[in-house]
Protein backbone atom coordinates (compact mmCIF):
# COMPACT_ATOMS: atom_id res chain seq x y z
CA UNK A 1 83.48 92.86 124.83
CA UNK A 2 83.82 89.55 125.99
CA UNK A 3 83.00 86.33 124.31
CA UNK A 4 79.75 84.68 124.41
CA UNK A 5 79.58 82.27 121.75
CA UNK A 6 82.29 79.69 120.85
CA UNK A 7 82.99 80.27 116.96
CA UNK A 8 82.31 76.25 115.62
CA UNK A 9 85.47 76.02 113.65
CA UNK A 10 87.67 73.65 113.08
CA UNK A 11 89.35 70.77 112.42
CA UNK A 12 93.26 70.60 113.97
CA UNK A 13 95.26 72.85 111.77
CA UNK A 14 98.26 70.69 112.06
CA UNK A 15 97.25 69.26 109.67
CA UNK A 16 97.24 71.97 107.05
CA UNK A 17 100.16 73.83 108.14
CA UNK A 18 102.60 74.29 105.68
CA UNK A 19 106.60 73.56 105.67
CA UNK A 20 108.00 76.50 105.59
CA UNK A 21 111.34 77.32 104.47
CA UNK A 22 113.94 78.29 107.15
CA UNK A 23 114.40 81.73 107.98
CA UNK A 24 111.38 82.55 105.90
CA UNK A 25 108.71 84.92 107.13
CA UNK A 26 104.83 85.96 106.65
CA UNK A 27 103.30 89.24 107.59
CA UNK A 28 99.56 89.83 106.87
CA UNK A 29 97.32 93.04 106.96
CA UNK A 30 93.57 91.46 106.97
CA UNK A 31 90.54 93.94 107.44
CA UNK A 32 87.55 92.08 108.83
CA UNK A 33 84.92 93.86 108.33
CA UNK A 34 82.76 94.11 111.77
CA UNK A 35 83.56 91.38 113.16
CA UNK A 36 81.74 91.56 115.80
CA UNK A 37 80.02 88.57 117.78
CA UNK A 38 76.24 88.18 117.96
CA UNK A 39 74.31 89.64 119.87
CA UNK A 40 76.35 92.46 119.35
CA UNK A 41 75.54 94.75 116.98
CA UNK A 42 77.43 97.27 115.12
CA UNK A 43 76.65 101.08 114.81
CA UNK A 44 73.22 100.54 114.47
CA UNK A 45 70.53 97.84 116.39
CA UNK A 46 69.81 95.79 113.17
CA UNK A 47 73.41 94.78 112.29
CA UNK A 48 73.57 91.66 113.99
CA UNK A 49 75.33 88.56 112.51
CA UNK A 50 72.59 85.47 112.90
CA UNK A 51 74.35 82.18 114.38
CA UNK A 52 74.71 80.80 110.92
CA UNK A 53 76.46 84.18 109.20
CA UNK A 54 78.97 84.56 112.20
CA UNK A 55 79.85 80.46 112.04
CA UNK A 56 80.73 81.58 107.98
CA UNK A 57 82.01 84.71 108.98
CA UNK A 58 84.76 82.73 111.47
CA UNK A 59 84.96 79.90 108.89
CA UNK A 60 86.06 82.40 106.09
CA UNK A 61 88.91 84.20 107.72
CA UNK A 62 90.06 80.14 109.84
CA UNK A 63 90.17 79.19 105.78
CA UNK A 64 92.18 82.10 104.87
CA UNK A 65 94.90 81.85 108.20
CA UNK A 66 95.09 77.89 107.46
CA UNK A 67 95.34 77.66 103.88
CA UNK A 68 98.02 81.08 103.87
CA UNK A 69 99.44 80.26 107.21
CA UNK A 70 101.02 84.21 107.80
CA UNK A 71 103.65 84.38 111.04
CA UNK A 72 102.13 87.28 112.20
CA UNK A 73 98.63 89.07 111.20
CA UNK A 74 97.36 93.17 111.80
CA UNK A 75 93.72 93.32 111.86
CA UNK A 76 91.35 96.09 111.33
CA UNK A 77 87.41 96.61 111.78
CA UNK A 78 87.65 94.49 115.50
CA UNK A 79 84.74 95.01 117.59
CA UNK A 80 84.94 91.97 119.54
CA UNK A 81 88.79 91.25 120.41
CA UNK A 82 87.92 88.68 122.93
CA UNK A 83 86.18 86.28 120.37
CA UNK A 84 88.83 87.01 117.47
CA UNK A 85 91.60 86.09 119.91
CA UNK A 86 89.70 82.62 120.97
CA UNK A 87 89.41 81.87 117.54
CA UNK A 88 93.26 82.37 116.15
CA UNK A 89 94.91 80.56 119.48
CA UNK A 90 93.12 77.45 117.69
CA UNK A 91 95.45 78.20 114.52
CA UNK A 92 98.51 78.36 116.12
CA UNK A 93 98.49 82.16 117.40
CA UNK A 94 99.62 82.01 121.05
CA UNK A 95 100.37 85.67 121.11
CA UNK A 96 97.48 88.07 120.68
CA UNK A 97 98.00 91.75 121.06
CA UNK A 98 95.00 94.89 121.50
CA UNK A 99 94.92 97.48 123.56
CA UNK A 100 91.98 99.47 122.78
CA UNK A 101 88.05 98.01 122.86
CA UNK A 102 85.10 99.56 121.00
CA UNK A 103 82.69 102.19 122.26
CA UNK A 104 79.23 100.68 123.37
CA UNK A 105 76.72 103.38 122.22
CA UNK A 106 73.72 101.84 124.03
CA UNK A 107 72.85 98.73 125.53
CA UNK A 108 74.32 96.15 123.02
CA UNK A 109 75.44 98.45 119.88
CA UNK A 110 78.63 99.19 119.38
CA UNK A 111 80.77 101.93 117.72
CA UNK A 112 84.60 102.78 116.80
CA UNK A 113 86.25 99.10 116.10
CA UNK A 114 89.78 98.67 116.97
CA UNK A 115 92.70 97.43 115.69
CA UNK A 116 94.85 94.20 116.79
CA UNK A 117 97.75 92.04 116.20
CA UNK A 118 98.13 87.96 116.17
CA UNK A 119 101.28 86.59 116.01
CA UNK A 120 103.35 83.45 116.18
CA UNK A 121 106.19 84.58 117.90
CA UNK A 122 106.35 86.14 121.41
CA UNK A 123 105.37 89.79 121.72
CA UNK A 124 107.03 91.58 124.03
CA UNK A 125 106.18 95.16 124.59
CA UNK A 126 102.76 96.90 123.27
CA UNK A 127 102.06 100.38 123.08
CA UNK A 128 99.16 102.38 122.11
CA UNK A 129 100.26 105.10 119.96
CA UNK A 130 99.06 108.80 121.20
CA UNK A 131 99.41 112.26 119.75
CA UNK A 132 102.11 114.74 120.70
CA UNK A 133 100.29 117.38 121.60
CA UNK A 134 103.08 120.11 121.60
CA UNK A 135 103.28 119.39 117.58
CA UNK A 136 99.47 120.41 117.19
CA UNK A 137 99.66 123.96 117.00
CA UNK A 138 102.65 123.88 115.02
CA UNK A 139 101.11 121.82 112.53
CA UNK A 140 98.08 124.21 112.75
CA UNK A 141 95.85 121.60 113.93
CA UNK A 142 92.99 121.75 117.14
CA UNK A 143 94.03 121.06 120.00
CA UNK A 144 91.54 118.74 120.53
CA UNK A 145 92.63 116.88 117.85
CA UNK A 146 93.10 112.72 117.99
CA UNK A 147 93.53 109.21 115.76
CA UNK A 148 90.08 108.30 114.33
CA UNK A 149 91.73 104.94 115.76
CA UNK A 150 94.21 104.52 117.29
CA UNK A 151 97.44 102.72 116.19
CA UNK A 152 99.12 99.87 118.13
CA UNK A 153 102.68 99.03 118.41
CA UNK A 154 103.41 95.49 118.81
CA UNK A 155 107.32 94.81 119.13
CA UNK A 156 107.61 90.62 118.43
CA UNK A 157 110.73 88.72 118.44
CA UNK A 158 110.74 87.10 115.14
CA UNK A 159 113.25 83.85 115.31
CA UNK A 160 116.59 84.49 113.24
CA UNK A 161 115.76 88.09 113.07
CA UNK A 162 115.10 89.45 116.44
CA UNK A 163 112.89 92.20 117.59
CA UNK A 164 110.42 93.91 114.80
CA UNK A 165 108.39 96.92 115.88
CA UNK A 166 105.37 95.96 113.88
CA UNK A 167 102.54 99.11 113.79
CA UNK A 168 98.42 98.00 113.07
CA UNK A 169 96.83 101.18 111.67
CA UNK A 170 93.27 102.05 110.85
CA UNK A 171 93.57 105.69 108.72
CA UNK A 172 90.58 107.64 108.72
CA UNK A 173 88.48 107.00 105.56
CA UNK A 174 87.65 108.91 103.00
CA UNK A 175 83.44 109.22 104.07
CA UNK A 176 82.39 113.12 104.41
CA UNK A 177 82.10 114.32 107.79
CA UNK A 178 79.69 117.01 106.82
CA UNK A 179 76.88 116.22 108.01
CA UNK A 180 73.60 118.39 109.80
CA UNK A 181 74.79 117.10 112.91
CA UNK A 182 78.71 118.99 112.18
CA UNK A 183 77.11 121.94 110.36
CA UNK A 184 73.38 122.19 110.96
CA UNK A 185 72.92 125.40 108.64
CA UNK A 186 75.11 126.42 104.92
CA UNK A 187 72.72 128.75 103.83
CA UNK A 188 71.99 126.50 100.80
CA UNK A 189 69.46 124.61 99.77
CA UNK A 190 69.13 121.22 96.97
CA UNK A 191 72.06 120.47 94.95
CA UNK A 192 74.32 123.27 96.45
CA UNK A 193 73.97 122.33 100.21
CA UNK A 194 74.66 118.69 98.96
CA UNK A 195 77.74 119.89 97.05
CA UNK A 196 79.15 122.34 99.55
CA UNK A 197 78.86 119.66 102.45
CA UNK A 198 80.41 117.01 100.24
CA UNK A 199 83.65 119.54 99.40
CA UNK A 200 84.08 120.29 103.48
CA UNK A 201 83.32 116.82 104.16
CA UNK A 202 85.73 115.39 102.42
CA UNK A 203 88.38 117.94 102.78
CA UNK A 204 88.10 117.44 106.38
CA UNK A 205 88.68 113.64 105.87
CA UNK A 206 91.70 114.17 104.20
CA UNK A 207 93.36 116.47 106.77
CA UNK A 208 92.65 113.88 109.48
CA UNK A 209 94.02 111.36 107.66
CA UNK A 210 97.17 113.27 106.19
CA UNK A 211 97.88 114.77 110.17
CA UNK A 212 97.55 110.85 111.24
CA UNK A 213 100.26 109.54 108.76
CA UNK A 214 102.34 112.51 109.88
CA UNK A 215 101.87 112.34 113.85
CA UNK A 216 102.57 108.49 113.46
CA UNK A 217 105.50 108.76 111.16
CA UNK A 218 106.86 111.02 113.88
CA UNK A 219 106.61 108.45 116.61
CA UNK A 220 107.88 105.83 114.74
CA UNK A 221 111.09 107.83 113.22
CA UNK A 222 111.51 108.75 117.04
CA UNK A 223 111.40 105.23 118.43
CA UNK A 224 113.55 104.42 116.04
CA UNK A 225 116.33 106.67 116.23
CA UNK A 226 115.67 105.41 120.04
CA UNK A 227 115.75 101.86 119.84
CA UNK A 228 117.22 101.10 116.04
CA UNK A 229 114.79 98.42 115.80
CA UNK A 230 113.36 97.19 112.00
CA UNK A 231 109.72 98.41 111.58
CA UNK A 232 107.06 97.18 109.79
CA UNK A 233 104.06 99.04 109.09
CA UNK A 234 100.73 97.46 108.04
CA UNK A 235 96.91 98.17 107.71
CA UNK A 236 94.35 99.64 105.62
CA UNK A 237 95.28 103.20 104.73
CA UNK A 238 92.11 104.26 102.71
CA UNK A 239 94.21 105.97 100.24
CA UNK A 240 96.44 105.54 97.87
CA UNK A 241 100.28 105.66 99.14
CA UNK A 242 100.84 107.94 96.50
CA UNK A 243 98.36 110.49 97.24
CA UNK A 244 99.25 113.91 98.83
CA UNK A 245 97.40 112.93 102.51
CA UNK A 246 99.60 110.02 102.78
CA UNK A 247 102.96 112.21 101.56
CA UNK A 248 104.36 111.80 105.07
CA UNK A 249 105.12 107.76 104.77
CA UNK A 250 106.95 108.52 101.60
CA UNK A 251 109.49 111.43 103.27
CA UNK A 252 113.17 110.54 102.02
CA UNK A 253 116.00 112.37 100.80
CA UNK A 254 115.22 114.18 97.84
CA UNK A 255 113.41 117.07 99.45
CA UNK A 256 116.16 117.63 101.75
CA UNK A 257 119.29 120.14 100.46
CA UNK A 258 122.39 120.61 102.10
CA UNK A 259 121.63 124.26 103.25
CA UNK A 260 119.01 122.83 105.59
CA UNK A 261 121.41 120.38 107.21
CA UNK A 262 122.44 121.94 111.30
CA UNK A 263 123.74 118.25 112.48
CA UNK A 264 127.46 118.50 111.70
CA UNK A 265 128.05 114.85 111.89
CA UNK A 266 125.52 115.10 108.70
CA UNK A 267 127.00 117.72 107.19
CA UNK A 268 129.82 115.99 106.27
CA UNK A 269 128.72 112.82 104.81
CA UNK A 270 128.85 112.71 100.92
CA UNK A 271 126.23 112.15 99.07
CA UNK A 272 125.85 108.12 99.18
CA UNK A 273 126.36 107.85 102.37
CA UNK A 274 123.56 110.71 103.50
CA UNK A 275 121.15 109.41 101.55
CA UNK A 276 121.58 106.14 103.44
CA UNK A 277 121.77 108.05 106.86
CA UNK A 278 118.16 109.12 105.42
CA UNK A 279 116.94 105.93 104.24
CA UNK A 280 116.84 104.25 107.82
CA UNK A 281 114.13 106.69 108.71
CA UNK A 282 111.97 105.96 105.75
CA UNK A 283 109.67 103.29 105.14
CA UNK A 284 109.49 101.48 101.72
CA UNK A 285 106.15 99.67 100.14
CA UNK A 286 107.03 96.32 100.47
CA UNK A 287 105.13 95.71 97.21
CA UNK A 288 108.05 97.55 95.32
CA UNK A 289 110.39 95.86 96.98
CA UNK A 290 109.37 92.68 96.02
CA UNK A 291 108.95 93.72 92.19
CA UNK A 292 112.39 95.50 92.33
CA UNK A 293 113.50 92.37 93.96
CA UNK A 294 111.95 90.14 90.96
CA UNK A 295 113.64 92.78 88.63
CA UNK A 296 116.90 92.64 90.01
CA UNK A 297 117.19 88.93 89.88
CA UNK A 298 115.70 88.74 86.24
CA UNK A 299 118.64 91.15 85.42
CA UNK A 300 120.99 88.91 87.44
CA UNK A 301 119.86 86.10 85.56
CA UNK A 302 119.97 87.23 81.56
CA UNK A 303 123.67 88.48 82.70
CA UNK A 304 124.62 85.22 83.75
CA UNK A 305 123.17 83.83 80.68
CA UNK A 306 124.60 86.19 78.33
CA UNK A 307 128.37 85.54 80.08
CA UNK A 308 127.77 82.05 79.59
CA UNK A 309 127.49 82.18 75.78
CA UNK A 310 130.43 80.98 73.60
CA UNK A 311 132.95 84.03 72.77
CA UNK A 312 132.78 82.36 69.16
CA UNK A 313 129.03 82.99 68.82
CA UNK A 314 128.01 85.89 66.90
CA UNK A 315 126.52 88.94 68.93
CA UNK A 316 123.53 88.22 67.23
CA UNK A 317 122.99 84.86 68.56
CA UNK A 318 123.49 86.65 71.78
CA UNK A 319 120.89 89.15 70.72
CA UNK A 320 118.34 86.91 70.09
CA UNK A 321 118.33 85.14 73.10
CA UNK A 322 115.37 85.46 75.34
CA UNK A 323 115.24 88.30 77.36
CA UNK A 324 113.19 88.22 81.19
CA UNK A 325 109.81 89.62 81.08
CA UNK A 326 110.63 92.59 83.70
CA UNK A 327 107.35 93.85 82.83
CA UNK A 328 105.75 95.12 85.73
CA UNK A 329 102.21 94.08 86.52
CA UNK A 330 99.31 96.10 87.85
CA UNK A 331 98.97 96.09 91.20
CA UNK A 332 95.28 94.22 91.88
CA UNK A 333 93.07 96.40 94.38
CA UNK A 334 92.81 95.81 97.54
CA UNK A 335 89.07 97.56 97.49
CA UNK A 336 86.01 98.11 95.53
CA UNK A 337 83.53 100.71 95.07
CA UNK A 338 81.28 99.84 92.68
CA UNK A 339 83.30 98.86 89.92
CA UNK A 340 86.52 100.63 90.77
CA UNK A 341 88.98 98.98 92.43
CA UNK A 342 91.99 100.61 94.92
CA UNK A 343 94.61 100.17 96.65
CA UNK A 344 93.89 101.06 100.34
CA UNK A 345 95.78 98.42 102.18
CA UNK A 346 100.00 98.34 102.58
CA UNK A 347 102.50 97.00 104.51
CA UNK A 348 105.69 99.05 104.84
CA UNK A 349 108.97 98.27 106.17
CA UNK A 350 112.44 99.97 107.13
CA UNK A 351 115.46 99.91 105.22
CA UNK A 352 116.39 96.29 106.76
CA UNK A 353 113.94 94.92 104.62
CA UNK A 354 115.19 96.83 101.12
CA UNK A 355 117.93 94.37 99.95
CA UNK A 356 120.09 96.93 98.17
CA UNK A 357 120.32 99.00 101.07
CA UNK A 358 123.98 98.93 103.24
CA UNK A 359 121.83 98.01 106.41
CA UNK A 360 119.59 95.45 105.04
CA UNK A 361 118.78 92.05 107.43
CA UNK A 362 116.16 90.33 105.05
CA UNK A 363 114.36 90.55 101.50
CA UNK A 364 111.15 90.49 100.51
CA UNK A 365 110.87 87.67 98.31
CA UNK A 366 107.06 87.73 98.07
CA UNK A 367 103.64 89.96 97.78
CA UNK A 368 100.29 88.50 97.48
CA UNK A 369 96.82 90.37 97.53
CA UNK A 370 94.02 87.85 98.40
CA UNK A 371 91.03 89.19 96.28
CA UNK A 372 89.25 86.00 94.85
CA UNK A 373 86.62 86.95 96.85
CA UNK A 374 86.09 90.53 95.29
CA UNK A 375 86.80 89.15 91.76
CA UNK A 376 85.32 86.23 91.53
CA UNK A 377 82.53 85.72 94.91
CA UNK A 378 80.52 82.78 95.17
CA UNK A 379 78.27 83.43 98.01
CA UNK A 380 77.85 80.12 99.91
CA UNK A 381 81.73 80.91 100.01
CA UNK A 382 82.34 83.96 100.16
CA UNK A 383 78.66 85.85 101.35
CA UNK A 384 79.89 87.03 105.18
CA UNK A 385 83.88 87.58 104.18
CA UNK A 386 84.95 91.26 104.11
CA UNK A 387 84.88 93.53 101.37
CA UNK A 388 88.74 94.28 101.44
CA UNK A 389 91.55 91.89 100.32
CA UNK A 390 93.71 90.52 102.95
CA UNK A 391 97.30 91.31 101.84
CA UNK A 392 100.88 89.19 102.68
CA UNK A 393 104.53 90.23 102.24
CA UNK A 394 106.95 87.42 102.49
CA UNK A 395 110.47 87.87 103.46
CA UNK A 396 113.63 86.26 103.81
CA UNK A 397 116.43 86.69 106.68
CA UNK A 398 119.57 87.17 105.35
CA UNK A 399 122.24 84.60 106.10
């Protein structure tokens, strides 16, 4: 889709842009929300932005990239890549990455949006991700079988830290799939046709998304045994890392026993060191690392406070001294429905980003989820955002 209409945005974002510490990185995961350029319309002939809710629509996310100022961005929900790339080489993103483009249903309505990648920093390969068909029928799965969206692979050379293989996803969502146009008859009628549909609907959702997370994770533990390269992982998930769909981003060690072990050159690592052999193919919420991060260095810090304390003092002077809140806060939501909020967008990284791991290049030494919108909307602000909060791990190379 190319771009018609000039988004009116900006003044120079030079002026805005923040110092930022040396060797210090930011990665966001922003879903847009059809952003899609008038006259376009998306899935359906009415939903097209007027002049004055695309201008807002462009002005929202150009206030979000300037006053956050992330290194490198993942977008979801893009139906028109062309205007979306105009707009961020204005802010400072020379480097755009996308691959795929949205299917054009009829004349000017458009379906499927795709996903993309902005970045400050050269990219120098891109890949779209496809499905291994020789796994399907192990994994009991049709054969016809594909990614609701696909995923793109971006690898960018971040200064300091080198080449990142940096994956945009877009996991199916959780809407039933059950519809009269998938299953035209169930022999019920009222509450039980409603009920039975909703069941296979959303059962069905959750087996395309679970077989997604799996078929990806499988590419990217194969590139990576490949190429060695750091990963990160970003995008909006819709579900909860912890639930059983999404079990495949969360493989590691502890399911794995010795007995199933055929490499020999596994078999006789000890314990430590196979668990770290395992840890470079996993992929770690960079959410917990940051609050394991904050943890550690609370610890670090009461230690070295403690140590300083006279010998002569009584142990219950050193008792009473103030201990670090290591209290960990609720993670805000990422997503609403209604009035209950989620957690549907993550970025994950390798073990170069976990700070206690052997391997480790960098540290995540901040999280933010963007949500003011969702909490607390005004709508001459805040009426054509998106209805998901942008998310931003910050991390620091390792000197």
């Amino acid at each position: 889709m190319k771009s018609k209409v000039e988004p009116e945005i900006a003044p120079s974002v030079a002026a805005k842009i923040e110092q930022k510490t040396e060797r210090q990185f930011r990665v966001a995961s922003f879903n847009l929300f059809n952003f899609i350029e008038p006259p376009a319309a998306y899935y359906d002939f009415e939903n097209i932005y007027s002049h004055q809710q695309w201008q807002k629509k462009c002005r929202w996310l150009t206030d979000y990239v300037t006053e956050q100022q992330p290194d490198m961005i993942g977008f979801q929900e893009v139906f028109s890549p062309d205007a979306l790339k105009a707009l961020l080489l204005t802010l400072g993103y020379d480097y755009f990455a996308v691959l795929d483009e949205p299917t054009l249903v009829s004349d000017y309505v458009y379906q499927s949006p795709v996903v993309a990648l902005a970045s400050k920093f050269p990219i120098t390969e891109t890949v779209l991700i496809s499905v291994d068909d020789s796994l399907l029928p192990l994994m009991g799965i049709a054969s016809d079988f594909s990614f609701s969206r696909q995923p793109l692979l971006a690898r960018v050379n971040i200064p300091h830290f080198g080449e990142c293989e940096c994956y945009v996803v877009h996991l199916k969502s959780k809407r039933s799939g059950m519809g009269i146009d998938t299953l035209a008859d169930t022999g019920m009628t009222g509450g039980a046709d409603i009920m039975a549909r909703q069941a296979l609907g959303t059962w069905a959702s959750n087996m395309q998304r679970g077989s997604e997370a799996a078929l990806l994770f499988y590419e990217i533990a194969k590139r990576r045994q490949a190429n060695q390269l750091p990963v990160l992982l970003m995008g909006d998930f819709n579900d909860s890392i912890q639930s059983t769909a999404l079990e495949a981003f969360r493989a590691n060690s502890k399911r794995v026993f010795r007995s199933d072990i055929i490499d020999p050159n596994l078999k006789v690592l000890n314990d430590v060191n196979l668990k770290a052999e395992f840890e470079r193919f996993s992929l770690f919420d960079s959410y917990e690392l940051f609050q394991a991060g904050q943890k550690l260095n609370a610890t670090l810090a009461q230690d070295e406070y403690e140590s300083s304390v006279n010998a002569d003092e009584s142990t219950s002077d050193i008792d009473d001294a103030p201990a670090p809140d290591l209290h960990k806060h609720d993670r805000p939501a990422t997503h609403y429905y209604g009035n209950t909020g989620s957690v549907l967008d993550y970025i994950l990284a390798s073990c170069e980003f976990d700070a206690a791991h052997p391997r480790n290049l960098a540290e995540v030494s901040g999280y933010q989820t963007y949500d003011r919108h969702l909490v607390r909307p005004e709508y001459e602000r805040d009426s054509d955002s998106t209805d998901h909060a942008p998310i931003m791990m910050t991390f620091r190379v390792r000197r």
